[in-house]
N, C-alpha and C. Protein backbone atom coordinates (compact mmCIF):
# COMPACT_ATOMS: atom_id res chain seq x y z
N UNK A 1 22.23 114.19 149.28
CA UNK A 1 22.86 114.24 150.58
C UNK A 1 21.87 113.76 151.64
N UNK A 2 22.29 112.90 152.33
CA UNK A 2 21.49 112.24 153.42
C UNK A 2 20.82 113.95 154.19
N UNK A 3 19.51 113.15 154.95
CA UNK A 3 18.71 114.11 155.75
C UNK A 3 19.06 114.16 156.85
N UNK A 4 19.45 115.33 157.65
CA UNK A 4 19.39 115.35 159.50
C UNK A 4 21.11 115.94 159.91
N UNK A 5 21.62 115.82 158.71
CA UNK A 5 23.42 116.11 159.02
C UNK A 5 23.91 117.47 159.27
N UNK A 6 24.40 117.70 160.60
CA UNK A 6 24.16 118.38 161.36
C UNK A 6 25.19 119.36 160.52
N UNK A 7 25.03 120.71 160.56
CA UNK A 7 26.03 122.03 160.01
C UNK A 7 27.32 121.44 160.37
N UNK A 8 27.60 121.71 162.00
CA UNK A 8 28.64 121.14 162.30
C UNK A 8 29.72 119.56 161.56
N UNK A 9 29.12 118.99 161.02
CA UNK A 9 29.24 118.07 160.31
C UNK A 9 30.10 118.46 158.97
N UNK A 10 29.04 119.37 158.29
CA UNK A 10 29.07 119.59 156.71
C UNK A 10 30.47 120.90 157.42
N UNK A 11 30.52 121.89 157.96
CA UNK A 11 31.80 122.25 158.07
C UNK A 11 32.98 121.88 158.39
N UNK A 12 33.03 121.08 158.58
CA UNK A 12 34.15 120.20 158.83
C UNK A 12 34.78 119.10 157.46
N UNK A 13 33.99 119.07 156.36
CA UNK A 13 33.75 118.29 155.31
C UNK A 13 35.06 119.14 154.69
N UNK A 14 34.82 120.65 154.66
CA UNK A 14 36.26 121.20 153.68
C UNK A 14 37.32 121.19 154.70
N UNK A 15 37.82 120.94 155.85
CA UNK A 15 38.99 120.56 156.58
C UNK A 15 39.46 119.25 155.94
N UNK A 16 38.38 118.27 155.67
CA UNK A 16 39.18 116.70 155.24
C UNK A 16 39.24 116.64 153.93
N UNK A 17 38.68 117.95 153.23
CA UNK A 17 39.02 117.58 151.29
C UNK A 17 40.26 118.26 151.61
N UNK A 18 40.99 119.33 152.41
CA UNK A 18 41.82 120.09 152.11
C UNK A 18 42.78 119.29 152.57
N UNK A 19 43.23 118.42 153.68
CA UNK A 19 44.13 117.35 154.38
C UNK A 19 44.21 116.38 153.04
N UNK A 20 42.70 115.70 152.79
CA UNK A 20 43.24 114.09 151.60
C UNK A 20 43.75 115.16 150.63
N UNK A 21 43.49 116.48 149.96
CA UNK A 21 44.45 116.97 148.98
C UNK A 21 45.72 116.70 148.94
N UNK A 22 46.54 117.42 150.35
CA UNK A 22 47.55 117.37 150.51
C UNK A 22 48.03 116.46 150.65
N UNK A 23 47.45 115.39 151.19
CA UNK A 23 48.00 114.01 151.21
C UNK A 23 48.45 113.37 149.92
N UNK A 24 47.47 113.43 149.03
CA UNK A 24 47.38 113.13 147.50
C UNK A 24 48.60 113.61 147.11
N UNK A 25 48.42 114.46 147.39
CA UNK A 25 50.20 114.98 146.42
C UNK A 25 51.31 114.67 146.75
N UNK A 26 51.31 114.00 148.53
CA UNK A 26 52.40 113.63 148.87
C UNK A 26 52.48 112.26 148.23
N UNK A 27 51.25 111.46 147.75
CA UNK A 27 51.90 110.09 146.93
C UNK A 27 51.36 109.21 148.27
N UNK A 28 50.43 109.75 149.06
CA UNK A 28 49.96 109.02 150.18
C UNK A 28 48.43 108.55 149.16
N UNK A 29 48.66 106.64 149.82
CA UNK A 29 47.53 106.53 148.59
C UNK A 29 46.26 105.98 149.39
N UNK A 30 46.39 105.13 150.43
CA UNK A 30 45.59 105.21 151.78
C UNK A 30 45.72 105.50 153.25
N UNK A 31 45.52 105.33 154.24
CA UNK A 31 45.33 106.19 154.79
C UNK A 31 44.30 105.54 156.54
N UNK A 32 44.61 105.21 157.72
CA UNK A 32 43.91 105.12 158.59
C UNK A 32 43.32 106.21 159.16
N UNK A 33 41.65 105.53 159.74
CA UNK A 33 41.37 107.00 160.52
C UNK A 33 41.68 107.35 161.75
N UNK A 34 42.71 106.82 162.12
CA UNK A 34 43.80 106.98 163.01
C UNK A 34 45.00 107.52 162.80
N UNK A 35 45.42 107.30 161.96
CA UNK A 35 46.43 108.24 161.25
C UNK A 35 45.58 109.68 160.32
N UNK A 36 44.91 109.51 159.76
CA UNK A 36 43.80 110.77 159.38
C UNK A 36 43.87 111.43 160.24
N UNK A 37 43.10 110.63 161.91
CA UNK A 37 43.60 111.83 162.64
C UNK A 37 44.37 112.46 163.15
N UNK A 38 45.44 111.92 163.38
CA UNK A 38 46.76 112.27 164.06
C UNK A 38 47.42 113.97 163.26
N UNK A 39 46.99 113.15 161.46
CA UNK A 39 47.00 115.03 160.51
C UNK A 39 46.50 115.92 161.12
N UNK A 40 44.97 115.31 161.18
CA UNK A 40 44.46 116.73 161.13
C UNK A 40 44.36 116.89 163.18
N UNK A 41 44.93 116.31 163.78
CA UNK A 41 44.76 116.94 165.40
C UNK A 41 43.19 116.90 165.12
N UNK A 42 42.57 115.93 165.20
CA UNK A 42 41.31 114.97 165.63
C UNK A 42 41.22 113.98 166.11
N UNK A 43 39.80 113.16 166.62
CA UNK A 43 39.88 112.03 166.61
C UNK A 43 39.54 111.05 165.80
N UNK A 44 39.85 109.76 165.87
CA UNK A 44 39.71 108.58 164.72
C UNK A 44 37.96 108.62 165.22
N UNK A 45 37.50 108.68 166.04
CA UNK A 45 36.09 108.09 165.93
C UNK A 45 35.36 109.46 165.83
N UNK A 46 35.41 110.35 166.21
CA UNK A 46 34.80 111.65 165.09
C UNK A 46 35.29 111.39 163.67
N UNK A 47 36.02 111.10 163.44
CA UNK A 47 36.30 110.84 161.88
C UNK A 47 35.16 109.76 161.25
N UNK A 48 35.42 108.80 161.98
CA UNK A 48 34.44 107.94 161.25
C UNK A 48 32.72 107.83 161.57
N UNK A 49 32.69 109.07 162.52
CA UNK A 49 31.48 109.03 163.00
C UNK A 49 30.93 110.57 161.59
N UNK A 50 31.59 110.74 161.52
CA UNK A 50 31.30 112.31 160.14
C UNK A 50 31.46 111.21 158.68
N UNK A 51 32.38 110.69 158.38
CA UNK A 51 32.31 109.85 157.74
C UNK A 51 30.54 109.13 157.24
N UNK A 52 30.76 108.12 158.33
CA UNK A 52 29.47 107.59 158.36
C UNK A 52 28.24 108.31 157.98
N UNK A 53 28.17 109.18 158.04
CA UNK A 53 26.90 110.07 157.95
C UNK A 53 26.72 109.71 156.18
N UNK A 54 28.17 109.67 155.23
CA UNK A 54 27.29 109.49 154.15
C UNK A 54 28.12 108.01 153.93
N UNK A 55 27.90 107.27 154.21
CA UNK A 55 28.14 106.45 153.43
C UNK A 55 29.44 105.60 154.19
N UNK A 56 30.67 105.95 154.99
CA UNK A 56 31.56 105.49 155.77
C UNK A 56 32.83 105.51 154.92
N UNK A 57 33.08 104.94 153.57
CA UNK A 57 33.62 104.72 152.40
C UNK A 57 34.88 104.20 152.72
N UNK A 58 35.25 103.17 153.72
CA UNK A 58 36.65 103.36 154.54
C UNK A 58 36.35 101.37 154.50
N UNK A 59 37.35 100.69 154.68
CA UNK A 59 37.14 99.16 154.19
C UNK A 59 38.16 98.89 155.54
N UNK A 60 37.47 97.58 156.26
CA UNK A 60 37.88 96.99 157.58
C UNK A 60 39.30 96.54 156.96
N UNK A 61 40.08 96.99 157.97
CA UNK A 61 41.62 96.26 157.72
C UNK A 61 42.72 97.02 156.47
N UNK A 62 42.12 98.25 156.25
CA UNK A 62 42.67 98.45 154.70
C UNK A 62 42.74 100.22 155.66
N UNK A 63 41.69 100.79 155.57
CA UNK A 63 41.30 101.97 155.60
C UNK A 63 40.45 102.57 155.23
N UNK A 64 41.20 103.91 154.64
CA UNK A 64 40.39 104.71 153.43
C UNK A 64 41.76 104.96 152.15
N UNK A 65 40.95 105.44 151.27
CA UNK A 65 41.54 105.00 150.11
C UNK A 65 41.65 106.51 150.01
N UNK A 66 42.91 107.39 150.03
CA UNK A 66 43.36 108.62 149.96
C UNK A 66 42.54 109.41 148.44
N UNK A 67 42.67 109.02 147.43
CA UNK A 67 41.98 109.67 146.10
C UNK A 67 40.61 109.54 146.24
N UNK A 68 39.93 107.89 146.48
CA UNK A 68 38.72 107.88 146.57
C UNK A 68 37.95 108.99 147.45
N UNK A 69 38.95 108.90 148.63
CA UNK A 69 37.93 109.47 149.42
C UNK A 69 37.82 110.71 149.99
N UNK A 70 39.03 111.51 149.00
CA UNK A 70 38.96 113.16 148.45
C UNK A 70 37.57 113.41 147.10
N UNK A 71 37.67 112.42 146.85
CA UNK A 71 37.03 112.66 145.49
C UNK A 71 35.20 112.60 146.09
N UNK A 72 35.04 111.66 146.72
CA UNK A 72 33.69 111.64 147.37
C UNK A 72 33.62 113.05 148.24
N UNK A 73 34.28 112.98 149.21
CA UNK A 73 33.92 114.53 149.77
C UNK A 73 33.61 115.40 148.86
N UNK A 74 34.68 115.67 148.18
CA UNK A 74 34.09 116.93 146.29
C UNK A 74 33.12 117.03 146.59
N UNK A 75 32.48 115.40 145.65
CA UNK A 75 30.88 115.27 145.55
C UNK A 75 30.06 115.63 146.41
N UNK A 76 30.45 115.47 147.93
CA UNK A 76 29.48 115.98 148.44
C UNK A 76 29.52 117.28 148.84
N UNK A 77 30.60 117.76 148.85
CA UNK A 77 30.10 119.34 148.80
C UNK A 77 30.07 120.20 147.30
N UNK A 78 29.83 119.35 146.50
CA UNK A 78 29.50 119.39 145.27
C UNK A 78 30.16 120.24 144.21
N UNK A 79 31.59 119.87 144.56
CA UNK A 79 32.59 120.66 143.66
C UNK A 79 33.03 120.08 142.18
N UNK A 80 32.04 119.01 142.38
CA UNK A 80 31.59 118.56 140.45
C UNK A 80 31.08 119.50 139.79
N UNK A 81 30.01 120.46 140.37
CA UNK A 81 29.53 121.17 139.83
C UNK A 81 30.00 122.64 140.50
N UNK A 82 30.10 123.43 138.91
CA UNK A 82 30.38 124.75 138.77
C UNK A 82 29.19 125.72 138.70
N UNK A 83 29.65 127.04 139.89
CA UNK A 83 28.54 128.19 139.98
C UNK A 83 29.14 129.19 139.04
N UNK A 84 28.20 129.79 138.42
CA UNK A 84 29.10 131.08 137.74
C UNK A 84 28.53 132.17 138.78
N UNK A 85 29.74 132.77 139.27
CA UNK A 85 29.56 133.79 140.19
C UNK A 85 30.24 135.26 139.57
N UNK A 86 29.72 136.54 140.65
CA UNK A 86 30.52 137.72 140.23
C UNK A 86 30.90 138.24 142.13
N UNK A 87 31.74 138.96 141.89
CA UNK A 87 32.43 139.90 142.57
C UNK A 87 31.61 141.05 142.60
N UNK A 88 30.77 141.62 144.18
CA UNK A 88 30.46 143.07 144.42
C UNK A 88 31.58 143.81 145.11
N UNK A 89 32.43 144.62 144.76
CA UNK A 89 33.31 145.35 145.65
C UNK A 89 34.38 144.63 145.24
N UNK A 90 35.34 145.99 144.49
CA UNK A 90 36.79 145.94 144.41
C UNK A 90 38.11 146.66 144.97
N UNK A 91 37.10 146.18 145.83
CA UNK A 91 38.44 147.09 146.96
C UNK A 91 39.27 146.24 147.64
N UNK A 92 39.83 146.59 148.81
CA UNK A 92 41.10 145.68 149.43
C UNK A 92 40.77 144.48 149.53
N UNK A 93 39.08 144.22 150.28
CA UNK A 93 39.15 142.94 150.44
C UNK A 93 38.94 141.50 149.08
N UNK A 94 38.01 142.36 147.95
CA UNK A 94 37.58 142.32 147.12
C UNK A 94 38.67 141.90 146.42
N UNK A 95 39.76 142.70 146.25
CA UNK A 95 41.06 142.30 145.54
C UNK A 95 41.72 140.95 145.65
N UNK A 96 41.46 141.14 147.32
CA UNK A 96 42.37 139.87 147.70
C UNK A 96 41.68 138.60 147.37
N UNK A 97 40.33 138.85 147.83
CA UNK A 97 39.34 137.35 147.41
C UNK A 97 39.86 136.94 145.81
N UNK A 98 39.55 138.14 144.83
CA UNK A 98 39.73 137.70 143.91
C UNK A 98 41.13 137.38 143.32
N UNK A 99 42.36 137.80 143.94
CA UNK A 99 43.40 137.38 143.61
C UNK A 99 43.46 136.10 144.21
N UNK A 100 43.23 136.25 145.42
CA UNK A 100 44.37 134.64 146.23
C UNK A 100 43.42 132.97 146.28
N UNK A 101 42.40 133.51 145.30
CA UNK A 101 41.34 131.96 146.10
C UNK A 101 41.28 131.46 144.50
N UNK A 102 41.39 130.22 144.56
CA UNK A 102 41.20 129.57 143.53
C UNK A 102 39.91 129.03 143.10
N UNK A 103 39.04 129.99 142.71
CA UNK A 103 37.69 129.58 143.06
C UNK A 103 37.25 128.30 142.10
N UNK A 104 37.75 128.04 140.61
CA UNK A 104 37.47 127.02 140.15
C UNK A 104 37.83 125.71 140.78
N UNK A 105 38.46 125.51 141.35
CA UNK A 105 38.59 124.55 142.60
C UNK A 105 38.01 124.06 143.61
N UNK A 106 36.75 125.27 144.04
CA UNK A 106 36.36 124.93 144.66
C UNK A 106 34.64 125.58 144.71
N UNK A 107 34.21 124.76 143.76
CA UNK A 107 33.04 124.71 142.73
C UNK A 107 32.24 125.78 142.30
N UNK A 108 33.14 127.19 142.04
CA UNK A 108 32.62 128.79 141.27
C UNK A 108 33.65 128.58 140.49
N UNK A 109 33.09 129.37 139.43
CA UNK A 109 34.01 130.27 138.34
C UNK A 109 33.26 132.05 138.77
N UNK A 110 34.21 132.67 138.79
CA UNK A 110 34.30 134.15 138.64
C UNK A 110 33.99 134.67 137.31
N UNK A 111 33.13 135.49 136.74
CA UNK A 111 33.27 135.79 135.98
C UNK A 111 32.71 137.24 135.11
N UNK A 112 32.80 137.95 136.09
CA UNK A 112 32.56 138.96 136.02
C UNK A 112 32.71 139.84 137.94
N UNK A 113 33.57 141.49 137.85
CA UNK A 113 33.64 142.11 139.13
C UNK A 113 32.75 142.92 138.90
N UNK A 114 31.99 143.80 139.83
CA UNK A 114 31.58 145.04 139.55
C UNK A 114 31.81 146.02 140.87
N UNK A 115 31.51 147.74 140.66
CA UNK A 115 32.60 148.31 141.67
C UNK A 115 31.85 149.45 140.94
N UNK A 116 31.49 150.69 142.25
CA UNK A 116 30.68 152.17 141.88
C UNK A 116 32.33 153.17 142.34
N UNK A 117 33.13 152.43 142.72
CA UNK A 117 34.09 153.75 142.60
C UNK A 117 34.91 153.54 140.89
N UNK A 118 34.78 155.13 140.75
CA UNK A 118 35.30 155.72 139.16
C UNK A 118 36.35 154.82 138.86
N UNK A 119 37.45 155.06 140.46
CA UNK A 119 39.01 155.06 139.84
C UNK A 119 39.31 153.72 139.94
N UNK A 120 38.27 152.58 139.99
CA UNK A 120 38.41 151.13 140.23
C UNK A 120 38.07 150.67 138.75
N UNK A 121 36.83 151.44 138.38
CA UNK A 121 36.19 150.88 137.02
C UNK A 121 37.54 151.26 136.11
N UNK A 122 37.60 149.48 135.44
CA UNK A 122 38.06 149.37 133.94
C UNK A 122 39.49 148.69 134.42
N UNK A 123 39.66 148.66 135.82
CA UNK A 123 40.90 148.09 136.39
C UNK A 123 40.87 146.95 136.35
N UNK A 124 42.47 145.65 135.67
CA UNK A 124 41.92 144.54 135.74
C UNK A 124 42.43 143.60 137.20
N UNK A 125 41.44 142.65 137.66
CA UNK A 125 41.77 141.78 138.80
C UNK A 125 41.45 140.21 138.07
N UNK A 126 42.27 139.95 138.46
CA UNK A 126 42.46 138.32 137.91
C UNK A 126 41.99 138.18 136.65
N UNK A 127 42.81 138.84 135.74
CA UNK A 127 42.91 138.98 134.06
C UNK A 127 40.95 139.39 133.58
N UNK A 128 40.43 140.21 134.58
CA UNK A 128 38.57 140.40 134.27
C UNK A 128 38.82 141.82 134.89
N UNK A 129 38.33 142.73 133.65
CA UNK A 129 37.87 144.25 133.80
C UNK A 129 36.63 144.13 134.80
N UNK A 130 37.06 145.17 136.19
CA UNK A 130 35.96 145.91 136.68
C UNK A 130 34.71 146.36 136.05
N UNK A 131 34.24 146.04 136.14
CA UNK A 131 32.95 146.85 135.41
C UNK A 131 31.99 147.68 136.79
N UNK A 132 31.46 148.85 135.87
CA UNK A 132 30.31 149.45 136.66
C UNK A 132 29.14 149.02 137.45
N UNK A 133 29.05 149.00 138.62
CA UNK A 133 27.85 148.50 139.39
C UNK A 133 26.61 148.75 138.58
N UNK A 134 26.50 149.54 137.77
CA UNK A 134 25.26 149.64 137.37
C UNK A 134 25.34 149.20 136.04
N UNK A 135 25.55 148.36 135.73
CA UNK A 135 25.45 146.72 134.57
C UNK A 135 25.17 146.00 135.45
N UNK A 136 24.84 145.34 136.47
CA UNK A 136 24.93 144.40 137.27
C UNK A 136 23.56 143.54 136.68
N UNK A 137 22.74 144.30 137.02
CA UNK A 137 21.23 143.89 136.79
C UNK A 137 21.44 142.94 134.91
N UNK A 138 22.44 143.99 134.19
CA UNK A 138 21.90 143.63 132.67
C UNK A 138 23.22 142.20 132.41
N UNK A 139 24.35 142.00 133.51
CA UNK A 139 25.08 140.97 132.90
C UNK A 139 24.46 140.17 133.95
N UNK A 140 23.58 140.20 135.02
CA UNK A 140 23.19 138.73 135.36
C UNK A 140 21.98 138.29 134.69
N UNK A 141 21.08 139.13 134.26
CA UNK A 141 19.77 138.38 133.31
C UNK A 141 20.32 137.70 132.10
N UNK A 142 21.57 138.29 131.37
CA UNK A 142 22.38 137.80 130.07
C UNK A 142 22.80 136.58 130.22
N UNK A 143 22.89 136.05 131.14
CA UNK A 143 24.24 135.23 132.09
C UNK A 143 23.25 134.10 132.83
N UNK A 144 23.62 133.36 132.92
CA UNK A 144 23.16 132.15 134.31
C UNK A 144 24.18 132.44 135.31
N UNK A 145 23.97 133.69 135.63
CA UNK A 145 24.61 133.76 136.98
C UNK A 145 24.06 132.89 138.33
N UNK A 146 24.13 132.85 139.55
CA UNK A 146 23.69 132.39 140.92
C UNK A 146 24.13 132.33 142.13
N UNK A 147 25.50 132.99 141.66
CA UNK A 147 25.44 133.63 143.10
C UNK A 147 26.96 134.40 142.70
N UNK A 148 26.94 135.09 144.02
CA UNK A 148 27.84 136.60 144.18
C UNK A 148 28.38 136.83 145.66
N UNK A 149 29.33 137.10 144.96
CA UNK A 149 30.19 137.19 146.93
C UNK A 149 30.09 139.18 146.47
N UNK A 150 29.67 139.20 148.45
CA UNK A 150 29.80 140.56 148.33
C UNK A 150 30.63 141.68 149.20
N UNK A 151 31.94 141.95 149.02
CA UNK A 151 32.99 142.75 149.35
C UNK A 151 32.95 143.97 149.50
N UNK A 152 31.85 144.26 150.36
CA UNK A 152 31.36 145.81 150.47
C UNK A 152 31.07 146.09 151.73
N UNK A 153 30.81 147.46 152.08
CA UNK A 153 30.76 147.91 153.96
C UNK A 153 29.14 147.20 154.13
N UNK A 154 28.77 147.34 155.13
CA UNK A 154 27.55 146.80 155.48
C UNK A 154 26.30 147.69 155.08
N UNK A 155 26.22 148.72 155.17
CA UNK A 155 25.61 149.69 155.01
C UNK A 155 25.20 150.46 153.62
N UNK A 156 26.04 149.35 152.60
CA UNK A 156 25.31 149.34 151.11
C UNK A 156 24.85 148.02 150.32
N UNK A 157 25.01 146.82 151.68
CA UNK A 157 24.78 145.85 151.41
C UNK A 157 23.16 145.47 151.23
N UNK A 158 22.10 145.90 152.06
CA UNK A 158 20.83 145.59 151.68
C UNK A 158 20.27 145.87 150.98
N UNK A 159 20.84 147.37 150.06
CA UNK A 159 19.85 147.72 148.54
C UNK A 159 21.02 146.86 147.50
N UNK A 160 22.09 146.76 147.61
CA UNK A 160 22.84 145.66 146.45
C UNK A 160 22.32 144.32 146.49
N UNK A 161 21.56 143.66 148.14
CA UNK A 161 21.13 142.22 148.14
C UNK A 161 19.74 142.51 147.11
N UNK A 162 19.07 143.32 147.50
CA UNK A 162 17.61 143.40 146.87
C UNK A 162 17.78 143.40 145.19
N UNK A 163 18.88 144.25 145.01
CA UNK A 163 19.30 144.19 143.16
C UNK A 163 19.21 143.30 143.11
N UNK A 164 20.51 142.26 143.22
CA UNK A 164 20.88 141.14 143.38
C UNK A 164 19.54 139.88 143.41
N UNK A 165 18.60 140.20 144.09
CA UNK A 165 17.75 139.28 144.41
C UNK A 165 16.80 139.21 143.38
N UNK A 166 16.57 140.52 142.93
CA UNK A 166 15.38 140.94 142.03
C UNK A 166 15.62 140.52 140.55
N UNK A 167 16.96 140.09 140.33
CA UNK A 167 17.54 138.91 139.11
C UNK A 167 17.82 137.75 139.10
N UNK A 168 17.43 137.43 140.18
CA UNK A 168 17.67 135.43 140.44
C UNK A 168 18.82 135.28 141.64
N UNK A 169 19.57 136.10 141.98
CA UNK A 169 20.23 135.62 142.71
C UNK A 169 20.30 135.50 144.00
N UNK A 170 20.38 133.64 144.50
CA UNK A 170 20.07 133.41 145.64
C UNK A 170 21.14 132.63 146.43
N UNK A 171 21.89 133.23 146.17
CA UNK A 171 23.24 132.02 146.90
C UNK A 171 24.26 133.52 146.83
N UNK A 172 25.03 133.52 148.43
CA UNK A 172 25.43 134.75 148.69
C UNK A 172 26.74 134.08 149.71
N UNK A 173 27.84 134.52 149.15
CA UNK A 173 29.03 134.68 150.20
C UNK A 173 29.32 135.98 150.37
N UNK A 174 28.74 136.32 152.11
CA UNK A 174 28.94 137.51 152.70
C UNK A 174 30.00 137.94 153.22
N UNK A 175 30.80 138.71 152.98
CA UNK A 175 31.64 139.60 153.59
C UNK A 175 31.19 140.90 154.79
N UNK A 176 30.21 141.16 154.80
CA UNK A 176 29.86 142.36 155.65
C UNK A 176 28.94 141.44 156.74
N UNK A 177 28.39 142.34 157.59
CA UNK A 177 27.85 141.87 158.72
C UNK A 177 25.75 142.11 158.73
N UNK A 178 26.07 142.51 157.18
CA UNK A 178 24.42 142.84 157.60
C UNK A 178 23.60 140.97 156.90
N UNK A 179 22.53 140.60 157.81
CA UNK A 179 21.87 139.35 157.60
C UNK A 179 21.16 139.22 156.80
N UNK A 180 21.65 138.81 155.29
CA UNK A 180 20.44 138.62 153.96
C UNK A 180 19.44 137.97 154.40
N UNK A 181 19.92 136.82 154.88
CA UNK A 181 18.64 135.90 155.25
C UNK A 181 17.04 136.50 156.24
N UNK A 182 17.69 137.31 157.15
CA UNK A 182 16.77 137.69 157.55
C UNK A 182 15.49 138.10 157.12
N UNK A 183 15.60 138.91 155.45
CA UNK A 183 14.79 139.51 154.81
C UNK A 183 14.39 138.56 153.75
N UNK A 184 15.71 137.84 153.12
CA UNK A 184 14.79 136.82 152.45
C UNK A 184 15.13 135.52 152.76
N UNK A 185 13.88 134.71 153.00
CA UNK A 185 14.58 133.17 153.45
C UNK A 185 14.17 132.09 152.55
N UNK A 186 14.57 132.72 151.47
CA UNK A 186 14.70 131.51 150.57
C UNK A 186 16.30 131.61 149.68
N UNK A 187 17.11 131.83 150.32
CA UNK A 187 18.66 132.31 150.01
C UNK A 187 19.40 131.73 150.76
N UNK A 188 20.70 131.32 149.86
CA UNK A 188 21.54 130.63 150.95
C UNK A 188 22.54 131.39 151.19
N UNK A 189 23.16 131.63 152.32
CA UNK A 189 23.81 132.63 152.51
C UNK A 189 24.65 132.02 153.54
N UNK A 190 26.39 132.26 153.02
CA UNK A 190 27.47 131.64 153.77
C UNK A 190 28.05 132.91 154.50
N UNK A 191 27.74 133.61 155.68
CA UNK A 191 28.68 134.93 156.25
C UNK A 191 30.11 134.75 156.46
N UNK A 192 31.19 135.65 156.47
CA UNK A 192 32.20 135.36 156.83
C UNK A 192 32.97 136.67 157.76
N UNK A 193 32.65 136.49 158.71
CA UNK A 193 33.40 137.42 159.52
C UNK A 193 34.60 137.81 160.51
N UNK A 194 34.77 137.96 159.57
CA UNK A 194 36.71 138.52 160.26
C UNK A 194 37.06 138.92 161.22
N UNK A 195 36.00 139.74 161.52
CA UNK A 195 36.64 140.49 163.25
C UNK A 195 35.76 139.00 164.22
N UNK A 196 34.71 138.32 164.05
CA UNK A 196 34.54 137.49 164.98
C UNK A 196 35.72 136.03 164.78
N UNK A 197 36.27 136.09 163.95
CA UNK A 197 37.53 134.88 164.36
C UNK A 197 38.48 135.30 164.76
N UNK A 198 38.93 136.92 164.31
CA UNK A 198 40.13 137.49 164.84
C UNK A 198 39.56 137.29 166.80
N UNK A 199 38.18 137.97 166.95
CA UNK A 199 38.41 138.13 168.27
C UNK A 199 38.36 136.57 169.54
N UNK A 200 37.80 135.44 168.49
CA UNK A 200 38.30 134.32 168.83
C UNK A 200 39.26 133.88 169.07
N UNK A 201 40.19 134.51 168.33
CA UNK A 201 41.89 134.05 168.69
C UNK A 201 42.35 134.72 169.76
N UNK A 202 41.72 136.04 169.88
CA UNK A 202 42.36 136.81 171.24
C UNK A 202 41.59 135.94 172.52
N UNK A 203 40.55 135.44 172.48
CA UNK A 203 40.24 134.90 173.82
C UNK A 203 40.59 133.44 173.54
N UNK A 204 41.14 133.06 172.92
CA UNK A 204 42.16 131.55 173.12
C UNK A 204 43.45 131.92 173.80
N UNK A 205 44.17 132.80 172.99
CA UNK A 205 45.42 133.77 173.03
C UNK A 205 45.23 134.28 174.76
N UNK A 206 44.25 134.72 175.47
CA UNK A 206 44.11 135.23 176.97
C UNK A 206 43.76 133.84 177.56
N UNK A 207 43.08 132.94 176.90
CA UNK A 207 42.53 132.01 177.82
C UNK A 207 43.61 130.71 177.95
N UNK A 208 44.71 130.82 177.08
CA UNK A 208 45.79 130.32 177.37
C UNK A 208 46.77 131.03 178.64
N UNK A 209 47.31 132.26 178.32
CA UNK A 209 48.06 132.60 179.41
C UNK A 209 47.39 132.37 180.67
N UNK A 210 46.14 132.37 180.83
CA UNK A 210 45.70 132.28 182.46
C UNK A 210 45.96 130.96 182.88
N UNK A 211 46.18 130.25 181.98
CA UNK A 211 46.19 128.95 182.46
C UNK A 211 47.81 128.28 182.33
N UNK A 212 48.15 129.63 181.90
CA UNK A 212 49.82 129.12 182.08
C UNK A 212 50.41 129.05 183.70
């Protein structure tokens, strides 16, 4: 992956694999970045200015080539290659991650949950028995595990990161609010926080009516 490409950039990369998907299936086989943008409510020259960063892949007078240039994005957010990941926390949110996301799709396999409440252990979520938090340590040394999403309150999250860490694992999709990175910075760590987009929508949601 080219050097200097700004975050802002690379997040925006799964908005245009998820658009050329859908496109793909509609039997759409190329594609302007003018019409690209018009989908996704962008512009054509942010498009080709994110584009450009690797490569442009889009041909004067033609376009972009709808399969090709789903298939290059993949690559670059590197959904050629598969993580074997596990599940900390099987609870509501935990459930849902692991029911509704298609993670082989989008470059993990799941393959193993684990969970310290009794009445969770041995329960199955997406055809894989719960198992006890305390195997954790002995199925990731067994395993080429590398990373673990973690579905737990915040406040049992920094002695589960340190487990976690103290067996190889350095690639973390956070659910809670406490900062792995802070403690260790050689981890990559994607946060995801719910109450800060929910409360984003309420000040769009207010910052619209005032301006009605």
């Amino acid at each position: 992956m080219p050097k200097g490409v700004s975050i802002q950039v690379i997040r925006r990369l799964p908005r245009y694999y998820r658009f050329l998907t859908e496109l793909e299936a509609q039997g759409v086989d190329k594609i302007s970045s003018t019409k690209l943008a018009d989908v996704m409510s962008s512009t054509a020259s942010q498009i080709r200015q994110d584009l450009n960063c690797f490569g442009g892949f889009g041909q004067q007078g033609y376009g972009y080539s709808v399969p090709i240039l789903r298939e290059e994005i993949g690559k670059i957010l590197g959904l050629d290659h598969i993580h074997k990941t596990v599940l900390i926390g099987a609870g509501n949110l935990g459930r849902a991650i692991a029911t509704h996301l298609n993670f082989e799709n989008l470059g993990f396999r799941l393959t193993a949950i684990f969970e310290k409440d009794e009445k969770l252990i041995g329960t199955m979520l997406r055809g894989i028995r719960v198992l006890p938090d305390e195997e954790i340590e002995r199925y990731i040394t067994s395993g080429q595990v590398d990373t673990a999403v973690l579905a737990m309150p915040k406040e049992a999250v920094e002695k589960m990161a340190d487990r976690l860490y103290s067996v190889g694992i350095r690639n973390f999709w956070n659910f809670s609010h406490y900062d792995i990175s802070r403690k260790y910075d050689d981890v990559v760590v994607e946060n995801v926080h719910l109450s800060d987009s929910l409360m984003t929508l309420c000040y769009r949601i207010n910052e619209k009516k005032m301006n009605l």
